[in-house]
N, C-alpha and C. Protein backbone atom coordinates (compact mmCIF):
# COMPACT_ATOMS: atom_id res chain seq x y z
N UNK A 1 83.77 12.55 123.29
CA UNK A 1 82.66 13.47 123.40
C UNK A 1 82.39 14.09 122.04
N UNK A 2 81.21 14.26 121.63
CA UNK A 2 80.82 14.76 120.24
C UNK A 2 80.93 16.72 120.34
N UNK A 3 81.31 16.63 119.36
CA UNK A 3 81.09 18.03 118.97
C UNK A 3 79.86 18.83 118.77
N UNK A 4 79.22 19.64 119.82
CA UNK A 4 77.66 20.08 119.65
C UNK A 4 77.81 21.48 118.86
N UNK A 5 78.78 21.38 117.76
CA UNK A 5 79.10 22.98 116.88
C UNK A 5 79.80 23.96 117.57
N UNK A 6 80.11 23.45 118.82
CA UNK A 6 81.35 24.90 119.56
C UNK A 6 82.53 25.06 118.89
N UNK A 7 82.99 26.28 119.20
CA UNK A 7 84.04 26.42 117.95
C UNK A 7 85.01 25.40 118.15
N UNK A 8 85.73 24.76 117.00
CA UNK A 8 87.34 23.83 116.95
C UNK A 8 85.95 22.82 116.43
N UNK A 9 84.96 22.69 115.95
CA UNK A 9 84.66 21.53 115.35
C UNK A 9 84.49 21.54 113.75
N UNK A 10 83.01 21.02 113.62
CA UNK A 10 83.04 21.08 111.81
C UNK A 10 82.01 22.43 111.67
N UNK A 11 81.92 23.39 112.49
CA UNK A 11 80.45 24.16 112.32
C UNK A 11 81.36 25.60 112.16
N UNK A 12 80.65 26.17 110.96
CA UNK A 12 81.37 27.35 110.55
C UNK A 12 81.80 27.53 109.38
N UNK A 13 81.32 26.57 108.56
CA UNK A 13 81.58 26.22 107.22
C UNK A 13 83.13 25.94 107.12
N UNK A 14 83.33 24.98 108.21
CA UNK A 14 84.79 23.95 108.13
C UNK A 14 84.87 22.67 107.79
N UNK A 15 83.54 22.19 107.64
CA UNK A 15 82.85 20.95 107.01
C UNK A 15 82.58 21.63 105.68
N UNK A 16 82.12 22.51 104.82
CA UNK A 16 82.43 23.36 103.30
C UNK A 16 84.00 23.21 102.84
N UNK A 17 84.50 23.71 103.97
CA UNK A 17 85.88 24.12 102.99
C UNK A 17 86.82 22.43 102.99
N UNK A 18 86.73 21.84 104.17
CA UNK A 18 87.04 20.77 103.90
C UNK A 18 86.80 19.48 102.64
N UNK A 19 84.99 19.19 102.55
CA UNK A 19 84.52 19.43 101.71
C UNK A 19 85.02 19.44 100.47
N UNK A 20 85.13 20.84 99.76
CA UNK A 20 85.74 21.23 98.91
C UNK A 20 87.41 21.27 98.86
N UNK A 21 88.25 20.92 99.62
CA UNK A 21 89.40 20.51 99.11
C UNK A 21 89.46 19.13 98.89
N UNK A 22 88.39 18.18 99.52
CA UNK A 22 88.43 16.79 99.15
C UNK A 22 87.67 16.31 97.82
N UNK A 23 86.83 16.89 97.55
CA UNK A 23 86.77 17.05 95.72
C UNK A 23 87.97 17.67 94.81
N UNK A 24 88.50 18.62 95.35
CA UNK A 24 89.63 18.88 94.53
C UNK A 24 90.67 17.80 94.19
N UNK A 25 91.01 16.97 95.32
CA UNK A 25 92.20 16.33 95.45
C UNK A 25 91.48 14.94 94.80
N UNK A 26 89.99 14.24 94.68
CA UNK A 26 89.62 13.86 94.01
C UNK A 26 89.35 14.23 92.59
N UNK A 27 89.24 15.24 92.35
CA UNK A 27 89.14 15.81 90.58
C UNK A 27 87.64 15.95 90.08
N UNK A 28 87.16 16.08 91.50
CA UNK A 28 85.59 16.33 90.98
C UNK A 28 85.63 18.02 90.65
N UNK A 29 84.85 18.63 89.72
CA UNK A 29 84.79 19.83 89.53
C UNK A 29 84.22 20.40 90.98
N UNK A 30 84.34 21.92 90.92
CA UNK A 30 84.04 22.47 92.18
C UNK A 30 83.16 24.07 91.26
N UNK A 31 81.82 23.54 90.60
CA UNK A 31 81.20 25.11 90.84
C UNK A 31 80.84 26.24 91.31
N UNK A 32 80.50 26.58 92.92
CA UNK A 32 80.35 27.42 93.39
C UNK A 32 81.84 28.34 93.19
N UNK A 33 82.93 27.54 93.00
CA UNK A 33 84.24 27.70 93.02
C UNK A 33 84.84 28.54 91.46
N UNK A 34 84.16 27.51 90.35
CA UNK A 34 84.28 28.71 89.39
C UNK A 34 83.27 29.57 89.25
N UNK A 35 81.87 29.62 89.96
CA UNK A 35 81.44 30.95 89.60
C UNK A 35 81.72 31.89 90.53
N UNK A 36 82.63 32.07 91.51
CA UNK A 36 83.43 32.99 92.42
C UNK A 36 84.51 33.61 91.33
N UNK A 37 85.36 32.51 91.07
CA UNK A 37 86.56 33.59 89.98
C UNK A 37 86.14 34.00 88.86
N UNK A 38 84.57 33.33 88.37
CA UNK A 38 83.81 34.55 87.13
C UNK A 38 83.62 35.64 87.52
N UNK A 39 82.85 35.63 88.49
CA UNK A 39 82.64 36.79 89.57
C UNK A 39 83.58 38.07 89.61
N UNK A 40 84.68 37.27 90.17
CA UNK A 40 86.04 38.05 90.97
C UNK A 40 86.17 38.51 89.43
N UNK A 41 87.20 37.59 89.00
CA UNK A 41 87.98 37.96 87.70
C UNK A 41 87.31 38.09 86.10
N UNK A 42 86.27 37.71 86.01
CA UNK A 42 85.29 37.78 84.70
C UNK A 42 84.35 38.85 84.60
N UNK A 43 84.01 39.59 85.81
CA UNK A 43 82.36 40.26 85.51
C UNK A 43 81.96 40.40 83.96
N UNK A 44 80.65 40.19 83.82
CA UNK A 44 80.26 40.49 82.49
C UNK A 44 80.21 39.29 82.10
N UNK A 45 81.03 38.47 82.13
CA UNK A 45 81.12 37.38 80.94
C UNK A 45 80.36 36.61 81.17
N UNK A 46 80.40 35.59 80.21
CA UNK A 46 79.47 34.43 80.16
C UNK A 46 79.74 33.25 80.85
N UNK A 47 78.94 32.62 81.51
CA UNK A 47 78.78 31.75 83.10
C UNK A 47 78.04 30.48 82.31
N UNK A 48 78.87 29.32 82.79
CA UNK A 48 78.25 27.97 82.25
C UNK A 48 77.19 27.80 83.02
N UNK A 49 76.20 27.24 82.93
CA UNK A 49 75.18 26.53 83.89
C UNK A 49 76.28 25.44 84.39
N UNK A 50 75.57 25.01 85.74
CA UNK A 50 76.09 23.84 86.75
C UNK A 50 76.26 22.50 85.29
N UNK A 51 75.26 22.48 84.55
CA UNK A 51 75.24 21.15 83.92
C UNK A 51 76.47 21.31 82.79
N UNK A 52 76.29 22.72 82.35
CA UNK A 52 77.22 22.40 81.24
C UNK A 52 78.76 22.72 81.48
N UNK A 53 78.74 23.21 83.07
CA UNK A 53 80.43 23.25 83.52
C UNK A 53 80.90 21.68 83.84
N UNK A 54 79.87 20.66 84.59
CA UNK A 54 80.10 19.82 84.77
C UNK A 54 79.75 18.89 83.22
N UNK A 55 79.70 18.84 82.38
CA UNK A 55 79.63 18.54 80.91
C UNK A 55 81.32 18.54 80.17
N UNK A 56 81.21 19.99 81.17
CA UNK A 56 82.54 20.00 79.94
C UNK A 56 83.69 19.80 80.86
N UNK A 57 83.73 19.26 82.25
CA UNK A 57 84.71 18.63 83.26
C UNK A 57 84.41 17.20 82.13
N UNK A 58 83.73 16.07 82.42
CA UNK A 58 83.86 15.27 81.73
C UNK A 58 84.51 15.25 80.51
N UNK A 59 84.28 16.07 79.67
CA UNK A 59 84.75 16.05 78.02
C UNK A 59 86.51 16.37 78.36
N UNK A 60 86.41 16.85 79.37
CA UNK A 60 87.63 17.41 78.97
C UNK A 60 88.49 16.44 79.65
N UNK A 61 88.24 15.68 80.80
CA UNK A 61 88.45 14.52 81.62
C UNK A 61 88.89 13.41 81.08
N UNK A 62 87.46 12.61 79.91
CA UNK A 62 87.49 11.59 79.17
C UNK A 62 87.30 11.45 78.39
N UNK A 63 86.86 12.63 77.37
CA UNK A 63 87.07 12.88 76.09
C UNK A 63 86.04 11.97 75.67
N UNK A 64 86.24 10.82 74.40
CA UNK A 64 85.34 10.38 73.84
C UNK A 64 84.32 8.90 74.55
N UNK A 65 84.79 8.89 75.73
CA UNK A 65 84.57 7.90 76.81
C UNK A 65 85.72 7.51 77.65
N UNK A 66 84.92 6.95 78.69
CA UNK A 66 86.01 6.43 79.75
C UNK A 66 87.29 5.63 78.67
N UNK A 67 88.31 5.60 79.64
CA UNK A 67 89.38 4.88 79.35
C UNK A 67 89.66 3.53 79.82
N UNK A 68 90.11 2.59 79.21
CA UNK A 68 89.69 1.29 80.01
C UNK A 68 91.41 0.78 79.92
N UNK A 69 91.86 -0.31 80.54
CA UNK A 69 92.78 -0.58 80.67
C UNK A 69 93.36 -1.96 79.48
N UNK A 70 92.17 -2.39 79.48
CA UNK A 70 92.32 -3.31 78.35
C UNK A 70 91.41 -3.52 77.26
């Protein structure tokens, strides 16, 4: 039987948080995620745009390009 959003399914932002631990454990960056601990722990400071947090996940990832095996 399908789940029509009653509670114990994915509705409630349990499909979000799930979601977001399965990018983590993949190594995709998670923005909404660092602009919460700018938030929390930064006020004031300076906030990457989406492009240039995910800019500098890559750089910092693969540096001068992917890595190849051979």
């Amino acid at each position: 039987m399908r789940n029509s959003g009653r509670e114990g399914g994915w509705a409630g932002g349990r499909l979000e948080v799930f979601m977001r631990a399965f990018k983590q454990v993949c190594g995709m960056p998670d923005y909404p995620g660092y602009l919460a601990h700018m938030t929390e722990r930064h006020p004031g400071g300076s906030v990457l745009t989406e492009r240039e947090f995910f800019e500098s996940f890559v750089s910092a990832r693969y540096g001068n390009g992917a890595s190849r095996c051979c």
